[in-house]
N, C-alpha and C. Protein backbone atom coordinates (compact mmCIF):
# COMPACT_ATOMS: atom_id res chain seq x y z
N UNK A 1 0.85 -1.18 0.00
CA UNK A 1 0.00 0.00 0.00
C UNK A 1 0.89 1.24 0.00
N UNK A 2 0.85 1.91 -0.72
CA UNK A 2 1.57 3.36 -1.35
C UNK A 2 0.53 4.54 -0.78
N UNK A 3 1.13 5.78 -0.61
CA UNK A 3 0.49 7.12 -0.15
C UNK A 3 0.86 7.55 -1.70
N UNK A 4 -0.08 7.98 -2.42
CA UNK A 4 -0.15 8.58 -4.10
C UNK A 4 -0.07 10.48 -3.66
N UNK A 5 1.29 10.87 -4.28
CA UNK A 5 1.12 12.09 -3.63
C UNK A 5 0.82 13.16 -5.16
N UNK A 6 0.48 14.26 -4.72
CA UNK A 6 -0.36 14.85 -6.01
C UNK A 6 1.00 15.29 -6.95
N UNK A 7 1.07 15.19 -8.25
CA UNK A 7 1.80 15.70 -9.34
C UNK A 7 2.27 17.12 -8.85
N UNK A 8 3.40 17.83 -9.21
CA UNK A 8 4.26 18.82 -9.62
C UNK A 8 2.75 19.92 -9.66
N UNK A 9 2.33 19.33 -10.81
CA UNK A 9 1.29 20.31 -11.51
C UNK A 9 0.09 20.58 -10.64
N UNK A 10 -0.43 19.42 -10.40
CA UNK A 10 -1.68 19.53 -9.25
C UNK A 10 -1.21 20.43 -8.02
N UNK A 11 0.10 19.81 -7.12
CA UNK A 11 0.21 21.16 -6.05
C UNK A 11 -0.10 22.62 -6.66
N UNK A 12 1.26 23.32 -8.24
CA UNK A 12 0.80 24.41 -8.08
C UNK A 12 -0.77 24.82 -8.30
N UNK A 13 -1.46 24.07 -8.73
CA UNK A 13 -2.81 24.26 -8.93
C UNK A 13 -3.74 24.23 -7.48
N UNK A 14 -3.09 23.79 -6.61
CA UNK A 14 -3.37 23.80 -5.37
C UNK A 14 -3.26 25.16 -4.65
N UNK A 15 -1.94 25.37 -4.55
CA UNK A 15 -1.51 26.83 -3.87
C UNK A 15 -1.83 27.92 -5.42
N UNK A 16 -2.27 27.86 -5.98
CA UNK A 16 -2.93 28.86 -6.83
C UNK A 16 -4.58 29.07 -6.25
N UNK A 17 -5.04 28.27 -6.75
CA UNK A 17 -6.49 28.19 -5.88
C UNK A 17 -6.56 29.14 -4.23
N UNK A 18 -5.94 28.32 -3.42
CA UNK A 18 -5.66 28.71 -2.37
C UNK A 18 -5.18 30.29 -2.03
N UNK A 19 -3.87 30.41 -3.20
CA UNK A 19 -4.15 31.90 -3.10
C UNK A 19 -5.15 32.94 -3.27
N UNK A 20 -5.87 32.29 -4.11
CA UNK A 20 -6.53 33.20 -5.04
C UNK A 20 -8.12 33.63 -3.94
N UNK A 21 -8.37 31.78 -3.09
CA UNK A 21 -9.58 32.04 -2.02
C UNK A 21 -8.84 33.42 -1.02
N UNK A 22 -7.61 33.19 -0.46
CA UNK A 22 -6.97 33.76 0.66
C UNK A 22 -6.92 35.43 0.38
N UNK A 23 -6.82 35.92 -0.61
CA UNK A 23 -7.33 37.37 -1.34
C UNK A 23 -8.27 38.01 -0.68
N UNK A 24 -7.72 39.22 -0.39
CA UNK A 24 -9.04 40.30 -0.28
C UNK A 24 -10.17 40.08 -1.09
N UNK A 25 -11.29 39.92 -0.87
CA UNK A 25 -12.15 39.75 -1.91
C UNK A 25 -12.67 41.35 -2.94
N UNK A 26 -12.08 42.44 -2.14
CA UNK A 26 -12.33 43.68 -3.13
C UNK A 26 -10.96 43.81 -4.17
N UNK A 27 -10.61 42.92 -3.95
CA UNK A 27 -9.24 42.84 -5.12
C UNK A 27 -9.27 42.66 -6.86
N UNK A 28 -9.66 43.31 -7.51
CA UNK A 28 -9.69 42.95 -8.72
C UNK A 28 -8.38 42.46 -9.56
N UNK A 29 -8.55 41.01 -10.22
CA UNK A 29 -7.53 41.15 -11.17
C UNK A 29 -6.91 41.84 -12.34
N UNK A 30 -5.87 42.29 -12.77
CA UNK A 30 -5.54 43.34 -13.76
C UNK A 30 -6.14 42.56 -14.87
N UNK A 31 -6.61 43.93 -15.94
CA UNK A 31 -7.39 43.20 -17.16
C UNK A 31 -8.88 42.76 -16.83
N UNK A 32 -9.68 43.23 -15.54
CA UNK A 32 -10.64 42.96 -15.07
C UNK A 32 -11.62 43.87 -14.56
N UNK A 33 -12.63 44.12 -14.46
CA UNK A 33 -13.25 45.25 -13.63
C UNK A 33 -14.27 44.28 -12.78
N UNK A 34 -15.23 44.84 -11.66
CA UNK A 34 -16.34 44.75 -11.06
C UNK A 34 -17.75 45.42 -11.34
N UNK A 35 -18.47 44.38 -11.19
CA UNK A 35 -19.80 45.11 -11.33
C UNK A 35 -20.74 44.55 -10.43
N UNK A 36 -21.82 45.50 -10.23
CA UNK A 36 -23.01 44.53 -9.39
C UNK A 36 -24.14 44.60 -10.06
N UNK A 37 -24.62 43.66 -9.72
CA UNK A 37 -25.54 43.38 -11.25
C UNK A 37 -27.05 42.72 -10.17
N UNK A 38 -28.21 42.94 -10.29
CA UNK A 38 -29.57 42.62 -9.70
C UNK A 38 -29.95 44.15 -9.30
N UNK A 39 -31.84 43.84 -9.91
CA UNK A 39 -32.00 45.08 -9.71
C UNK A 39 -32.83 45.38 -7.92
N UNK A 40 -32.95 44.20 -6.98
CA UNK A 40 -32.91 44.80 -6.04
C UNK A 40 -32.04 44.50 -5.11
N UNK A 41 -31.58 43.18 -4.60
CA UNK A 41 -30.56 42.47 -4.57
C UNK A 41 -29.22 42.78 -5.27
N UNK A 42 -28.19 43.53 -4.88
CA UNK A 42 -27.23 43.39 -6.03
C UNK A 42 -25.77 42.16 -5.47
N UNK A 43 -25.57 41.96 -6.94
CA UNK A 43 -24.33 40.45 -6.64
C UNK A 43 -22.71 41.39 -7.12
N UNK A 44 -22.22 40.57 -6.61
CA UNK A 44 -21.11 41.48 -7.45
C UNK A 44 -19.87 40.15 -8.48
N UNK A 45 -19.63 40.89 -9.56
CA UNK A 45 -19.32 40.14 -10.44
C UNK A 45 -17.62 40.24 -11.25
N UNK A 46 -17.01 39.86 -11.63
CA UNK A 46 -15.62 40.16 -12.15
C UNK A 46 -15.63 39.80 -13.21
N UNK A 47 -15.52 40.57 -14.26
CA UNK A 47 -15.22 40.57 -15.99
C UNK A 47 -14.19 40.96 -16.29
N UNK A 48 -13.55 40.51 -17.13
CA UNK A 48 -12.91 40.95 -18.39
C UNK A 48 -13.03 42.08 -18.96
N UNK A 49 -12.07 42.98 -18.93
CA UNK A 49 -12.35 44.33 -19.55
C UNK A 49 -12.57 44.12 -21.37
N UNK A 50 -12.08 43.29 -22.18
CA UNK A 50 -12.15 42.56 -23.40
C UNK A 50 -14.12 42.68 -23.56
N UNK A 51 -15.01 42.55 -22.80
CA UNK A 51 -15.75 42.80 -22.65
C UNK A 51 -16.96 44.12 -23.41
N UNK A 52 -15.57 44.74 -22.75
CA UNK A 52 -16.19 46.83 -23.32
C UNK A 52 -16.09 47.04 -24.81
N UNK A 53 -15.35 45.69 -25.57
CA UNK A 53 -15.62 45.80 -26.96
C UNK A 53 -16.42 45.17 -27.21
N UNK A 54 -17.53 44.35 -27.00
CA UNK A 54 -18.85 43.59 -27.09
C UNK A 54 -20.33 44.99 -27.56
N UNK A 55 -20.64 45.19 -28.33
CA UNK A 55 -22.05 45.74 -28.46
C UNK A 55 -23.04 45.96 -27.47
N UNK A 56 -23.12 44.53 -27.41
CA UNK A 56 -24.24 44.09 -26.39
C UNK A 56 -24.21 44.24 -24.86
N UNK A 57 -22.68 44.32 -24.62
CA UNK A 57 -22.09 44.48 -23.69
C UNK A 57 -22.07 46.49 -22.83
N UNK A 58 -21.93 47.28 -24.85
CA UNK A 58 -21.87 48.46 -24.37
C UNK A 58 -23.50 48.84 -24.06
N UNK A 59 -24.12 48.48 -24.63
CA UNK A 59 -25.47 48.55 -24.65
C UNK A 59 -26.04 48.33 -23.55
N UNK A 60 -25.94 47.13 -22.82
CA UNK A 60 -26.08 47.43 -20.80
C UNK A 60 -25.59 47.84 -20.21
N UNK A 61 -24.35 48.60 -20.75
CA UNK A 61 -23.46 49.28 -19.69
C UNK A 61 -24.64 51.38 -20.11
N UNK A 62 -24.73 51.74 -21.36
CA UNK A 62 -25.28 52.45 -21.64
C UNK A 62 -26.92 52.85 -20.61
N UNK A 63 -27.56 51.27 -20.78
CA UNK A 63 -28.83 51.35 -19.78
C UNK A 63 -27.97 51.55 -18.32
N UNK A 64 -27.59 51.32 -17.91
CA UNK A 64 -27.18 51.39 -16.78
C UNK A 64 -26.39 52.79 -16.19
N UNK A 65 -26.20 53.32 -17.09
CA UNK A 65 -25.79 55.27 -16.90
C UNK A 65 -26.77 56.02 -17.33
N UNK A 66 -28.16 55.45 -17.62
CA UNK A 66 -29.45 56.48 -18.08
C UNK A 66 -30.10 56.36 -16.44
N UNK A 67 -29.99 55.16 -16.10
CA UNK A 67 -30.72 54.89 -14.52
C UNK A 67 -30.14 55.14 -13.43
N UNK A 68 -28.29 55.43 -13.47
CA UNK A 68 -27.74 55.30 -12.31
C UNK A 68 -26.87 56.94 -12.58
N UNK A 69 -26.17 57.19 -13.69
CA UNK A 69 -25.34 57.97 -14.18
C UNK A 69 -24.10 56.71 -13.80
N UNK A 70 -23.01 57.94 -13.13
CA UNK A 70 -21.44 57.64 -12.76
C UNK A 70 -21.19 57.56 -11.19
N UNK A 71 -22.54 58.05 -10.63
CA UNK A 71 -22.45 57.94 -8.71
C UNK A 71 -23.07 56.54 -8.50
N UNK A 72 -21.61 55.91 -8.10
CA UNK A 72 -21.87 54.78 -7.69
C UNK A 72 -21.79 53.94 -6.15
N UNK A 73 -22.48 54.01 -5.37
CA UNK A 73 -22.25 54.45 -3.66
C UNK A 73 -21.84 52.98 -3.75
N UNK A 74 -21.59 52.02 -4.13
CA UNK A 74 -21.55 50.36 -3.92
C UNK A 74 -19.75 50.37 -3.65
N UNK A 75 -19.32 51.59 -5.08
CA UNK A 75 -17.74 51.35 -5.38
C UNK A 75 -17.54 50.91 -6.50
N UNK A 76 -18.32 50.54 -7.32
CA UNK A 76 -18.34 50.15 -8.48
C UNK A 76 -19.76 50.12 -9.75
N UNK A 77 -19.38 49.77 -10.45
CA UNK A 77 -20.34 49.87 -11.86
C UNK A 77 -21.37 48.74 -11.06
N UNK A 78 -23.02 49.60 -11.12
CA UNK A 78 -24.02 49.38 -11.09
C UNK A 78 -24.94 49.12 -12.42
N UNK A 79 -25.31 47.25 -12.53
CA UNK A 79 -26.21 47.02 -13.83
C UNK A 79 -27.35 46.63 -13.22
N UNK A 80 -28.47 47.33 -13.90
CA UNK A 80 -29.36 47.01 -13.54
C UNK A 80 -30.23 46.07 -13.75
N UNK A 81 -29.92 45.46 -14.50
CA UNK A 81 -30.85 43.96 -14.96
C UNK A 81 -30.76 42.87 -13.77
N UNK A 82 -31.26 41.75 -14.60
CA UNK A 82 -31.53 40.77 -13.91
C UNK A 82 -30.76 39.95 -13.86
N UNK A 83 -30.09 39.15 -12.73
CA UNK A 83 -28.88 38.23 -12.79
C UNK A 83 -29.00 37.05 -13.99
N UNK A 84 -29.94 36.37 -14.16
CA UNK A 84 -30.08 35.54 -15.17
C UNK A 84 -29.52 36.50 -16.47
N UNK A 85 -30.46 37.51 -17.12
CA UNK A 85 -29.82 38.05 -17.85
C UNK A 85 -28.49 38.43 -18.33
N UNK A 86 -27.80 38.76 -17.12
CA UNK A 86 -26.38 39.03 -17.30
C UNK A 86 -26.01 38.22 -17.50
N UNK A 87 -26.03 36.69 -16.64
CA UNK A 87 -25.39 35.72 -16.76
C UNK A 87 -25.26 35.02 -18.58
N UNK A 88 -26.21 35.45 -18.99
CA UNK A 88 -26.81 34.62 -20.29
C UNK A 88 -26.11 35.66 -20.89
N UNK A 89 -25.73 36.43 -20.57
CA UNK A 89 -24.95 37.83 -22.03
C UNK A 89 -23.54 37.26 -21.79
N UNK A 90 -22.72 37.23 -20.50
CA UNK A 90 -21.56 37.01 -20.33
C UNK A 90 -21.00 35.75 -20.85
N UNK A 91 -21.83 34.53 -20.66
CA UNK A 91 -21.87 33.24 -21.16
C UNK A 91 -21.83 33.55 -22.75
N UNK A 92 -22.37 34.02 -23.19
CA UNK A 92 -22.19 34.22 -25.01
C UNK A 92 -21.17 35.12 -25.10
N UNK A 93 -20.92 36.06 -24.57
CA UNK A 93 -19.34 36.97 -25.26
C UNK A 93 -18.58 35.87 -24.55
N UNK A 94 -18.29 35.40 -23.21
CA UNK A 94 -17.28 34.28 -23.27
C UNK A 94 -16.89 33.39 -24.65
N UNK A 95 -18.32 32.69 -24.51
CA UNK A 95 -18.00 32.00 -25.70
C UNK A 95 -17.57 32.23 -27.30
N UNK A 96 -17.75 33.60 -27.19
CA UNK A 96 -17.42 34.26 -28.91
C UNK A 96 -15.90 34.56 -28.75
């Protein structure tokens, strides 16, 4: 009977993870912004700035400065839709 110890690769994938839980959670990664997204409930979310070249993408960010402007008391970009919604926009520019 052998103790199977994890690959080279699996640890750093280990202490990556681990770092990444152990993080301030107001920490954004570079190349990334925050948003909170629900319109009474808000969640908060981390994108890809790659993003702000999406249409569809500028287009809820647009609704979302007719309803809120640029005062954002949260700390960050306020969308006002519905979490499903977002989720279903981000899921397709991911995938494109």
């Amino acid at each position: 009977m052998g103790i199977r110890l994890p690959s080279v690769v699996q640890a750093k994938q280990i202490l990556k993870l681990q770092s990444l839980l152990s993080r301030n959670r107001a920490e954004v990664p570079k190349g990334h912004f925050a948003v909170y997204v629900g319109e009474i409930e808000k969640k908060r979310y981390v994108v890809p700035i790659s993003y702000l070249n999406h249409p569809s993408f500028r287009s809820l960010l647009c609704q979302a400065e007719e309803e809120f402007g640029f005062n954002h008391p949260m700390g960050g970009l306020t969308i006002p839709c519905e979490e499903h919604a977002f989720l279903d926009l981000t899921s397709q520019l991911q995938a494109s």
